[in-house]
N, C-alpha and C. Protein backbone atom coordinates (compact mmCIF):
# COMPACT_ATOMS: atom_id res chain seq x y z
N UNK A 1 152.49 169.66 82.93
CA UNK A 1 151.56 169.39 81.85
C UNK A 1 150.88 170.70 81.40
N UNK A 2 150.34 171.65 82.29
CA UNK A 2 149.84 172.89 81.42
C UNK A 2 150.57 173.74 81.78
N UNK A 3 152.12 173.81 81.97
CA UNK A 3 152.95 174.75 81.65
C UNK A 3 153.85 174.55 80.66
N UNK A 4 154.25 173.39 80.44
CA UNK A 4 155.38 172.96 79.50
C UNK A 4 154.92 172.36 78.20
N UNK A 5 153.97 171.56 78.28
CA UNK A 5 153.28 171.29 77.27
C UNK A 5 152.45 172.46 76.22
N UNK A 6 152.15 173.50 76.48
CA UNK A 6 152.03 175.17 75.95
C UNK A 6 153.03 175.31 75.50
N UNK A 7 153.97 175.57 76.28
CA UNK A 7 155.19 176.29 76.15
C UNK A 7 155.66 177.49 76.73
N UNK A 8 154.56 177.46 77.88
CA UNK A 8 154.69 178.76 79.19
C UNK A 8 155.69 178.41 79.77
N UNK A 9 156.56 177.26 80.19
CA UNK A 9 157.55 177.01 81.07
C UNK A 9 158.38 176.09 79.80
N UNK A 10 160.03 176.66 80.42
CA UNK A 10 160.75 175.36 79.55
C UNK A 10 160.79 174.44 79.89
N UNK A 11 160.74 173.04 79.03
CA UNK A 11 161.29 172.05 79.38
C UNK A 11 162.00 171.43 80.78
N UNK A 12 163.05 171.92 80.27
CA UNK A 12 164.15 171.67 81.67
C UNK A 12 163.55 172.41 83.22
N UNK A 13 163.09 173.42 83.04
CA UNK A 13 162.95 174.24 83.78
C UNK A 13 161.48 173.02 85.04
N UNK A 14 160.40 172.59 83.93
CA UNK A 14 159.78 171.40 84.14
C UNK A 14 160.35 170.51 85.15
N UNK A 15 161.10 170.18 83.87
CA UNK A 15 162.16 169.21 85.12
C UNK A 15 162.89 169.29 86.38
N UNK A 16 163.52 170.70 86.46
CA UNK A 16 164.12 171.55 87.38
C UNK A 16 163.10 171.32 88.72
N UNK A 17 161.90 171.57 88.40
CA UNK A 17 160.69 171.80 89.61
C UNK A 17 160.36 170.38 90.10
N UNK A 18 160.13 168.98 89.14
CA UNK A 18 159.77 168.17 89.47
C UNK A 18 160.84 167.29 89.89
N UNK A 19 162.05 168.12 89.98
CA UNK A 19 163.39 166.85 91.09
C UNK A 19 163.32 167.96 92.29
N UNK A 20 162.85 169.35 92.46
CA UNK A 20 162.90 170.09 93.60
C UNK A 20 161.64 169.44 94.23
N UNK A 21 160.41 169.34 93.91
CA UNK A 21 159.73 168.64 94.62
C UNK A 21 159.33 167.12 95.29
N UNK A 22 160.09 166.15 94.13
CA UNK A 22 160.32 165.47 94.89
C UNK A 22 161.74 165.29 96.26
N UNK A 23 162.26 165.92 95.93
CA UNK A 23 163.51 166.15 96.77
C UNK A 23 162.34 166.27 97.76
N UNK A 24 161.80 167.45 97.86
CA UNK A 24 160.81 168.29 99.03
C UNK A 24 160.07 166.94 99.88
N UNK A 25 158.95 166.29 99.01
CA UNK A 25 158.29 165.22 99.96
C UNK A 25 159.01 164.28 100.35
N UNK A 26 160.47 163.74 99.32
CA UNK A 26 161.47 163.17 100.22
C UNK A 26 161.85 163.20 101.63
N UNK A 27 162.36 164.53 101.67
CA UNK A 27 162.82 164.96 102.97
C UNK A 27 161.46 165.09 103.83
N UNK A 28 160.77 165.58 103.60
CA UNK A 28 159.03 165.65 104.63
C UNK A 28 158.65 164.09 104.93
N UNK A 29 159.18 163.29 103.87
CA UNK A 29 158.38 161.70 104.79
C UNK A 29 159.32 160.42 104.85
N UNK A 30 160.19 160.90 104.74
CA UNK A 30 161.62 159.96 104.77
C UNK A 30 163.00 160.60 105.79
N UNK A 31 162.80 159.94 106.78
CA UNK A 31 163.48 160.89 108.32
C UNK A 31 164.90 160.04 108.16
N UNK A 32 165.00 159.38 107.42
CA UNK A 32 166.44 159.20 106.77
C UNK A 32 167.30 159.71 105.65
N UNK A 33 166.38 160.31 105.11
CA UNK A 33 166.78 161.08 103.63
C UNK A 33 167.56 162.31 103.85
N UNK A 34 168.75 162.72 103.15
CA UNK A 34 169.19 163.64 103.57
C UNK A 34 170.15 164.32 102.38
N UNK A 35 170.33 165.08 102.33
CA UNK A 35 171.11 165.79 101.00
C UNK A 35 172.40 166.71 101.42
N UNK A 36 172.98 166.32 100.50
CA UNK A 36 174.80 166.96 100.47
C UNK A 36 174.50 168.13 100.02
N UNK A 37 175.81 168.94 100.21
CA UNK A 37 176.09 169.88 99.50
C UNK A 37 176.06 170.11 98.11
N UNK A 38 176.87 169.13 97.47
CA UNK A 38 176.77 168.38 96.01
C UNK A 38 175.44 167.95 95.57
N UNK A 39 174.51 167.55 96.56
CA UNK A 39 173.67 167.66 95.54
C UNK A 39 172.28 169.02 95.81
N UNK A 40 172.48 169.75 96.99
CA UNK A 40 172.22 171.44 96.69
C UNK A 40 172.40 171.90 95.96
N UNK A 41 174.05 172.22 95.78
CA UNK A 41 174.20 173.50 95.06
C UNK A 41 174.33 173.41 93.96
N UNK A 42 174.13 172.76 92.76
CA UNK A 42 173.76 172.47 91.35
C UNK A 42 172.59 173.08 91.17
N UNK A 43 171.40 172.97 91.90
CA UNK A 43 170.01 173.23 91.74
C UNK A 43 169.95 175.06 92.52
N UNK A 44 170.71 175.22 93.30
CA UNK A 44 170.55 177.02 93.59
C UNK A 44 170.69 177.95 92.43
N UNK A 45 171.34 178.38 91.74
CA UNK A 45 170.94 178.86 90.02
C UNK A 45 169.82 178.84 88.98
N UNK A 46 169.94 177.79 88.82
CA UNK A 46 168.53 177.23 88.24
C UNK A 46 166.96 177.60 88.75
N UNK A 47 167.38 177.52 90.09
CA UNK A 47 165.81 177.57 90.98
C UNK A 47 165.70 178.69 91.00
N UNK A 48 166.43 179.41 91.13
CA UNK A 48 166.36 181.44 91.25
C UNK A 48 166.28 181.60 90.22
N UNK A 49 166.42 181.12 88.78
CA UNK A 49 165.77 181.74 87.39
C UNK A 49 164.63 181.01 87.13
N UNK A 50 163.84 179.88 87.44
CA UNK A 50 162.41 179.36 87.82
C UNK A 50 161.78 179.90 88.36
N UNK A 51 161.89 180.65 89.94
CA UNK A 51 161.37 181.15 90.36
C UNK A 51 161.11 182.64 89.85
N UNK A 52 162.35 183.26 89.23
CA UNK A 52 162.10 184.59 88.21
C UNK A 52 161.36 184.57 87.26
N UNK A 53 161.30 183.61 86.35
CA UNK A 53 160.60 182.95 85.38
C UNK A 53 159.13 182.83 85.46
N UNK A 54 158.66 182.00 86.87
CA UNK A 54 157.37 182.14 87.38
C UNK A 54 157.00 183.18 87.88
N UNK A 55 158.06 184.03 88.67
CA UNK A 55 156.94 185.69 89.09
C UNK A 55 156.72 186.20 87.70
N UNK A 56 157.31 186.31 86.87
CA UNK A 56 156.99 186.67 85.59
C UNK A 56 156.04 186.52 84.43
N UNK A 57 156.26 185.34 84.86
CA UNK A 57 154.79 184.49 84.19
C UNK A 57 153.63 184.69 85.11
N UNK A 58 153.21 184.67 86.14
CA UNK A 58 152.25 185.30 87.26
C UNK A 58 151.64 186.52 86.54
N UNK A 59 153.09 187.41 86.53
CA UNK A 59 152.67 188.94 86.28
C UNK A 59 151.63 188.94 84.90
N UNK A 60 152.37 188.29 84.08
CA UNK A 60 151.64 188.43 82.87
C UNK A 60 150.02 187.90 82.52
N UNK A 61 150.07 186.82 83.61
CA UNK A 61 148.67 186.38 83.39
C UNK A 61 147.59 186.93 84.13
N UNK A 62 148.18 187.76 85.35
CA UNK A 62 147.17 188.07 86.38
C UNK A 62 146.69 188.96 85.56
């Protein structure tokens, strides 16, 4: 909401973070939950230009 809705973060990129985090509390409170390969490595690309994206955006605002 106050990154994407600005237009400091893209869209997708939005989205990108909010299936990585729920993935995240998935796995932290669901001791059955568990993830493939298939559905890793789709999201390794993406997350390393989010995360470039955000040191970047950091830099600029600090």
């Amino acid at each position: 909401m106050h990154f994407v809705k600005p237009g400091l973060v893209d869209a997708e990129q939005g989205r990108l973070f909010h299936r990585l985090f729920t993935m995240r509390q998935t796995g932290d409170y669901d001791a059955t939950y568990g993830l493939s390969e298939e559905d890793v490595l789709p999201n390794v690309e993406p997350t390393g230009r989010l995360v470039s994206d955000i040191s970047e955006l950091a830099r600029k605002l600090i």
